[in-house]
N, C-alpha and C. Protein backbone atom coordinates (compact mmCIF):
# COMPACT_ATOMS: atom_id res chain seq x y z
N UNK A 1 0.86 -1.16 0.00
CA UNK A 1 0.00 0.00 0.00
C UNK A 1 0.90 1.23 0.00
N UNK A 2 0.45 1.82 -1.06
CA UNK A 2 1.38 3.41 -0.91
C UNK A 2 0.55 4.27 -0.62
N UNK A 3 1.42 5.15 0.39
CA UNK A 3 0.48 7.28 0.84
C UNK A 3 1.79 7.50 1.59
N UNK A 4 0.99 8.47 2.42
CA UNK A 4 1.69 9.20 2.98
C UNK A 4 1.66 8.77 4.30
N UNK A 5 3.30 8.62 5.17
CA UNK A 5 3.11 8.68 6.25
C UNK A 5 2.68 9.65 7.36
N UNK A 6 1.58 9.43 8.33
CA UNK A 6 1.12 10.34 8.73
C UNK A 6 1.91 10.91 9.92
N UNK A 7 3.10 10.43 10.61
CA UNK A 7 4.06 10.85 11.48
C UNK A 7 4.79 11.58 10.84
N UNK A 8 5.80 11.82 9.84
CA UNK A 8 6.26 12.48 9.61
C UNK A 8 6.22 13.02 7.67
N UNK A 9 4.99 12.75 7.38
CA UNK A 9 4.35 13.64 6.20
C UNK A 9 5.17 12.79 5.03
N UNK A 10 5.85 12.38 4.86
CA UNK A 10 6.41 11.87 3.78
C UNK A 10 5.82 10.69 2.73
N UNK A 11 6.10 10.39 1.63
CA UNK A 11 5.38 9.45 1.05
C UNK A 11 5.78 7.54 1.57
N UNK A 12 5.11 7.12 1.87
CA UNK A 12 5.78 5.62 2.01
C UNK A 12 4.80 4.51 1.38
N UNK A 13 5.92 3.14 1.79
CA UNK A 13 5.02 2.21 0.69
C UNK A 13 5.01 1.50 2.29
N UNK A 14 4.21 0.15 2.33
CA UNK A 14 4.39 -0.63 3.59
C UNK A 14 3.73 -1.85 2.66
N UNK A 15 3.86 -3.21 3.21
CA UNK A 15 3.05 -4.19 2.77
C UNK A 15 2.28 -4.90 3.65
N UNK A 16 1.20 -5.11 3.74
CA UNK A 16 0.21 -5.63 4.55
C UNK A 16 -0.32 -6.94 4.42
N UNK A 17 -0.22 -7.95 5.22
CA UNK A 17 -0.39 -9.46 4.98
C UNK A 17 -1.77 -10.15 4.88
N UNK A 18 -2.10 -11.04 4.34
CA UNK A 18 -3.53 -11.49 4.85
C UNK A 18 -3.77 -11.99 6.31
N UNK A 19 -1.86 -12.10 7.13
CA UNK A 19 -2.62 -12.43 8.49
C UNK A 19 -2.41 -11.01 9.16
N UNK A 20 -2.20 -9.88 8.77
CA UNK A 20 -2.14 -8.68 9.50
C UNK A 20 -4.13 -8.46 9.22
N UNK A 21 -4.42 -8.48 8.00
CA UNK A 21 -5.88 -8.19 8.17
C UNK A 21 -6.92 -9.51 8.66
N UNK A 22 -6.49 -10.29 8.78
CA UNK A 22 -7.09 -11.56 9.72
C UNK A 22 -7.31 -10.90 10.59
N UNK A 23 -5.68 -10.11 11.26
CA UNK A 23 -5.58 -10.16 12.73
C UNK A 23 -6.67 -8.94 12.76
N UNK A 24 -7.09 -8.02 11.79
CA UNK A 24 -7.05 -6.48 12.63
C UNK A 24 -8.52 -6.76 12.35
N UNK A 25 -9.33 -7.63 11.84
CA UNK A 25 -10.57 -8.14 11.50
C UNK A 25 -11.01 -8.77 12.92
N UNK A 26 -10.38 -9.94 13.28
CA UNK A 26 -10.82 -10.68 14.18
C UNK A 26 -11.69 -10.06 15.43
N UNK A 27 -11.39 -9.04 16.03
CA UNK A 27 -12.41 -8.44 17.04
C UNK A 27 -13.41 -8.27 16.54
N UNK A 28 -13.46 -7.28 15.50
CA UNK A 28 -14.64 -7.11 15.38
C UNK A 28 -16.06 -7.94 14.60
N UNK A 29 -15.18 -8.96 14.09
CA UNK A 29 -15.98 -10.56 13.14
C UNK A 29 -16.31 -11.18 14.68
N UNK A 30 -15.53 -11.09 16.01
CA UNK A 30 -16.34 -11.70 17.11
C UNK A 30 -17.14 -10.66 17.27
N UNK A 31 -17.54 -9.69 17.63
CA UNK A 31 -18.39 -8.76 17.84
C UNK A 31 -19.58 -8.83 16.89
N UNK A 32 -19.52 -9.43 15.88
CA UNK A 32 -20.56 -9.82 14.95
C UNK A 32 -21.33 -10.43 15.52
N UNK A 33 -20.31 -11.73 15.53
CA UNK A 33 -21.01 -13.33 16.24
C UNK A 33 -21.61 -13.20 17.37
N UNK A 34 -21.08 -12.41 18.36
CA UNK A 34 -21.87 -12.47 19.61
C UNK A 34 -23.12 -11.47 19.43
N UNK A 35 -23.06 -10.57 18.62
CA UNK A 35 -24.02 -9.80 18.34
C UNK A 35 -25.30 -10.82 17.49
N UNK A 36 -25.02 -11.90 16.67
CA UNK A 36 -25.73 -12.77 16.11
C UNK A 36 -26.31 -13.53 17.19
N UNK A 37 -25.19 -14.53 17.94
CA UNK A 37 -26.22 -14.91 19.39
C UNK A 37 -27.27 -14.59 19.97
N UNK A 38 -26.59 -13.70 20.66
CA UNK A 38 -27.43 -12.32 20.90
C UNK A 38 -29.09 -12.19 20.89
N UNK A 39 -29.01 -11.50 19.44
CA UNK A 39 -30.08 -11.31 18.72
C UNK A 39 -31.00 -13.09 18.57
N UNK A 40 -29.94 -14.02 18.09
CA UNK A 40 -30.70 -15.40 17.73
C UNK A 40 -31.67 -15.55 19.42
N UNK A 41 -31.08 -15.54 20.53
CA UNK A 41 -31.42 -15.94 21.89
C UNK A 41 -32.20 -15.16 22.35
N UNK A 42 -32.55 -13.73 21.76
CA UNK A 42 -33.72 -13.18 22.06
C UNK A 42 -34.74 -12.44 21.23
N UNK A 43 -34.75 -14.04 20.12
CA UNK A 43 -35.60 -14.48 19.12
C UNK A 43 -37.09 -15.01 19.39
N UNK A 44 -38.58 -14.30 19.24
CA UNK A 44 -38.95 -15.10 19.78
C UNK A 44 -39.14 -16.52 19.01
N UNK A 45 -39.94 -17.67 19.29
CA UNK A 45 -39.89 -18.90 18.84
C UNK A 45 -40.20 -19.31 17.24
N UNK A 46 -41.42 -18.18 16.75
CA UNK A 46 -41.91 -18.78 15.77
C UNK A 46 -41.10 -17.75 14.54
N UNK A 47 -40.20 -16.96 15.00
CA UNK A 47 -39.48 -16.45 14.22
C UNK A 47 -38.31 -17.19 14.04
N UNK A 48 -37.65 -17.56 15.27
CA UNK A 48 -36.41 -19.01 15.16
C UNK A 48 -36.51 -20.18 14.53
N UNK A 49 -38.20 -20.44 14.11
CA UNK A 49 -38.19 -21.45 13.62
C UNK A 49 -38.10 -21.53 12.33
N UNK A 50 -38.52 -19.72 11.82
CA UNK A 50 -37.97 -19.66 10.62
C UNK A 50 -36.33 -19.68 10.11
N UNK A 51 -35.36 -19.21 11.28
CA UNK A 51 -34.55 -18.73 10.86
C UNK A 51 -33.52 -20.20 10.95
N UNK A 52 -34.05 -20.77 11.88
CA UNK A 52 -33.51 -22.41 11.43
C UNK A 52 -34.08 -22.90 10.14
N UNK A 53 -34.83 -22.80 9.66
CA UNK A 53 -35.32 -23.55 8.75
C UNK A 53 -34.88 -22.74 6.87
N UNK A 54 -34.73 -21.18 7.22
CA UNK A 54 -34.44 -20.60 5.95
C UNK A 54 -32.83 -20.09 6.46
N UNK A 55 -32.56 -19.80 7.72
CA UNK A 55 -30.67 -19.42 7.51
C UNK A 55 -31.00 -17.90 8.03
N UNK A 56 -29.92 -17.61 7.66
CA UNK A 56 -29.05 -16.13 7.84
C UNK A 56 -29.01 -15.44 6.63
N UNK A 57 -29.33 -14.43 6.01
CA UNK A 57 -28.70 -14.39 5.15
C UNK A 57 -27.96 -12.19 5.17
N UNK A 58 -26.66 -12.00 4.86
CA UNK A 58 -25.56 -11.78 4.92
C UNK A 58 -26.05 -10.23 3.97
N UNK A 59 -26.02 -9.37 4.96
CA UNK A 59 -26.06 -7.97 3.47
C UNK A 59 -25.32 -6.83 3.82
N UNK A 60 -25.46 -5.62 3.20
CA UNK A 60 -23.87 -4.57 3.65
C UNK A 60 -22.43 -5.34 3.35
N UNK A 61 -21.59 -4.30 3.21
CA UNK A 61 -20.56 -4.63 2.70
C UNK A 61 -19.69 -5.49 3.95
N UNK A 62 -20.53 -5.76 4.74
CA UNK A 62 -19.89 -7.12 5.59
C UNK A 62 -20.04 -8.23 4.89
N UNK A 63 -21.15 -8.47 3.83
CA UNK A 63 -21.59 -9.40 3.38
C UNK A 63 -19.90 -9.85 2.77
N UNK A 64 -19.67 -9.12 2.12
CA UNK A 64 -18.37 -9.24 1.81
C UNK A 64 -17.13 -9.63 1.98
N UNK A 65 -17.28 -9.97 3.31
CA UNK A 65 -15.69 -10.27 4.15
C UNK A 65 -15.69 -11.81 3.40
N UNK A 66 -14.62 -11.83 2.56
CA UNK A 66 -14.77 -13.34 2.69
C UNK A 66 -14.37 -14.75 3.51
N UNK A 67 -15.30 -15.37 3.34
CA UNK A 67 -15.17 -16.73 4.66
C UNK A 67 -15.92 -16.29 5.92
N UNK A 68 -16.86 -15.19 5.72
CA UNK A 68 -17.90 -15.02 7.01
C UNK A 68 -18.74 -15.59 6.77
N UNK A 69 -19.60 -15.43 5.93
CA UNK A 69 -21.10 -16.59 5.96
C UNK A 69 -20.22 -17.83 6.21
N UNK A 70 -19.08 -18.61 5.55
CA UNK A 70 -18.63 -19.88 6.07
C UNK A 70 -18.70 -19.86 7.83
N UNK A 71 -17.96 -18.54 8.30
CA UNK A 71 -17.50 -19.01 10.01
C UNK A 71 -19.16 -18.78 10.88
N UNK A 72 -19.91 -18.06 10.06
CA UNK A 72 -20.58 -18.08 11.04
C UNK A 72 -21.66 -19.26 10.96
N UNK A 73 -21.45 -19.38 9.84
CA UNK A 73 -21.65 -20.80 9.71
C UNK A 73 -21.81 -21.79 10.76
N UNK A 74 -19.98 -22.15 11.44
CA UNK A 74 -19.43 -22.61 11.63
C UNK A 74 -20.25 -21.96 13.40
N UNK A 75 -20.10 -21.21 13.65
CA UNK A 75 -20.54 -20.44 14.69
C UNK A 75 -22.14 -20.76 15.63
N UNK A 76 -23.04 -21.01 14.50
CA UNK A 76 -24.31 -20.71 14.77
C UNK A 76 -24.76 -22.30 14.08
N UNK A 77 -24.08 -23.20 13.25
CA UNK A 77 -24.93 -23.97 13.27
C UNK A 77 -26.14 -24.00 12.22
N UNK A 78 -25.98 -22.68 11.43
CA UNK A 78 -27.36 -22.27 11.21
C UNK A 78 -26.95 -21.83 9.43
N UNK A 79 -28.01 -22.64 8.77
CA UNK A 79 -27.65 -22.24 7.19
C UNK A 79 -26.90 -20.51 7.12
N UNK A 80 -26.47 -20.16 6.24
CA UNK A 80 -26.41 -18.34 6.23
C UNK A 80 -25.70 -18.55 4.79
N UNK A 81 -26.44 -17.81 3.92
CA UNK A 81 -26.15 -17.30 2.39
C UNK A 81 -25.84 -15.18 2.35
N UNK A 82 -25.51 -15.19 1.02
CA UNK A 82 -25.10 -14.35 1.30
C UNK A 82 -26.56 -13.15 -0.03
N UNK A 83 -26.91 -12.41 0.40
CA UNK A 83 -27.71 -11.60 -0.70
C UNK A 83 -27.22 -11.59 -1.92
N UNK A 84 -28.45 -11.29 -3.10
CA UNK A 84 -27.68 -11.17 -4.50
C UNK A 84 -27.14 -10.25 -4.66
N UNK A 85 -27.38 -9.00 -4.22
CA UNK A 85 -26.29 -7.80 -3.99
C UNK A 85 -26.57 -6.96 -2.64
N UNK A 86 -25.86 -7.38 -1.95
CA UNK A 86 -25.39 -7.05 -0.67
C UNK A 86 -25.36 -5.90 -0.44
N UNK A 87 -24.58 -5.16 -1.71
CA UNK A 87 -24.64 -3.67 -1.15
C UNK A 87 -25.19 -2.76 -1.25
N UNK A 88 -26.41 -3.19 -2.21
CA UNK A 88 -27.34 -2.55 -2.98
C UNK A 88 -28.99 -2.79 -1.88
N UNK A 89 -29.00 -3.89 -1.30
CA UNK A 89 -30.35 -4.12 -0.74
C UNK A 89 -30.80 -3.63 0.26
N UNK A 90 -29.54 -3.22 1.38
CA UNK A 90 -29.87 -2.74 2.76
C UNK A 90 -30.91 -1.58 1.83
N UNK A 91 -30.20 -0.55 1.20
CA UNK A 91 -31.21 0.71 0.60
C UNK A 91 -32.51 0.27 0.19
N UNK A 92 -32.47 -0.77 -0.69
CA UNK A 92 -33.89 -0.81 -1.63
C UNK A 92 -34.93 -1.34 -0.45
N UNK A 93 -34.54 -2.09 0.10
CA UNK A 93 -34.84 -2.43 1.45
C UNK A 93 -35.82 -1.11 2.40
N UNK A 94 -34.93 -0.60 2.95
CA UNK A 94 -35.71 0.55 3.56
C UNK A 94 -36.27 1.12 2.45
N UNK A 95 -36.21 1.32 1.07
CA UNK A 95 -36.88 2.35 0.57
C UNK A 95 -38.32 1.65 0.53
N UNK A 96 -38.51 0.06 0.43
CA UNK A 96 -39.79 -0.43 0.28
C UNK A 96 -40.29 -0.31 1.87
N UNK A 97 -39.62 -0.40 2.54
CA UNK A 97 -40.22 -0.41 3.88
C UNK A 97 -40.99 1.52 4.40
N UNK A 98 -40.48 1.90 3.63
CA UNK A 98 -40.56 3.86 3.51
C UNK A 98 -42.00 4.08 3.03
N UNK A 99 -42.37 3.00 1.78
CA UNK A 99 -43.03 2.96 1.12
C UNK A 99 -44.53 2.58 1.92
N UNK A 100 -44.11 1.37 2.76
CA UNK A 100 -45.37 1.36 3.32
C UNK A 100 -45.56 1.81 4.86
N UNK A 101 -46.76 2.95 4.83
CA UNK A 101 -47.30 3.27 6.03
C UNK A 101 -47.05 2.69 7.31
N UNK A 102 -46.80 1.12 7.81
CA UNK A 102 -47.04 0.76 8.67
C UNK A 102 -45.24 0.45 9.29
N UNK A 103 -44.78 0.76 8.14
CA UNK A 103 -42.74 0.35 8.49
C UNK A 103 -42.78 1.47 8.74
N UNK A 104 -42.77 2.37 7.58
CA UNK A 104 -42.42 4.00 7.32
C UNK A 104 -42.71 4.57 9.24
N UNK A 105 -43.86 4.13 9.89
CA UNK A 105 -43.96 5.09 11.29
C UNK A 105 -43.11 3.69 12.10
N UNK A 106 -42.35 3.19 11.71
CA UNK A 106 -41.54 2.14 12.76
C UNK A 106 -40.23 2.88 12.67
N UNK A 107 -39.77 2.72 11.18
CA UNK A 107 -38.63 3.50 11.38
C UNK A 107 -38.53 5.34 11.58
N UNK A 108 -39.34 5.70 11.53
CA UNK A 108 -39.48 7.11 11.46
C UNK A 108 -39.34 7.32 13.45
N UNK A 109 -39.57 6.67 13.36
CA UNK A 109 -39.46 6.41 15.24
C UNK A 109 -38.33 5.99 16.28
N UNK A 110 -37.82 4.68 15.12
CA UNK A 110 -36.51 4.26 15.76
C UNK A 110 -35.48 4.94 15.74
């Protein structure tokens, strides 16, 4: 990666490993997972039974990390795919939810 160093202003190059971004990933990919728990454990029932039965599925440019839908996979036990475009749906998403009256005063609130 080349810029500028920001200690003393000059231009530099540095090289960055796939286990330097493993490493600088890893907190916060657990902070996911427990945030997935989490949320799964204070699921109520007939919604868990969907989410066992259809998965997880993965959107925002987290969707992206690759080998996360695999770990959490691995994590939860629990199918998880990833959206057809991830980075595009969170939006279209709320914009249909904008659309109808009864989301539109949920999120207008939250």
């Amino acid at each position: 990666i080349k810029g500028r160093d920001l200690v003393n202003g000059v231009p530099k190059e540095i090289t960055i490993t796939q286990a330097n971004i493993a490493e600088a990933l890893s907190e916060p990919i657990g902070s996911i997972i427990e945030g997935v728990r989490i949320a799964l454990e204070n699921t109520a029932p007939e919604l868990a039974a969907d989410i066992v039965d259809q998965g997880i599925v993965l959107t925002g440019g987290g969707a992206l990390i690759r080998g996360l839908d695999e770990y959490l996979r691995e994590e939860t036990g629990l199918p998880v795919s990833i959206a057809e475009d991830p980075l595009s749906c969170v939006a279209l998403g709320t914009g249909r939810a904008m659309e109808d009256p009864i989301y539109r005063g949920v999120l207008m609130t939250a």
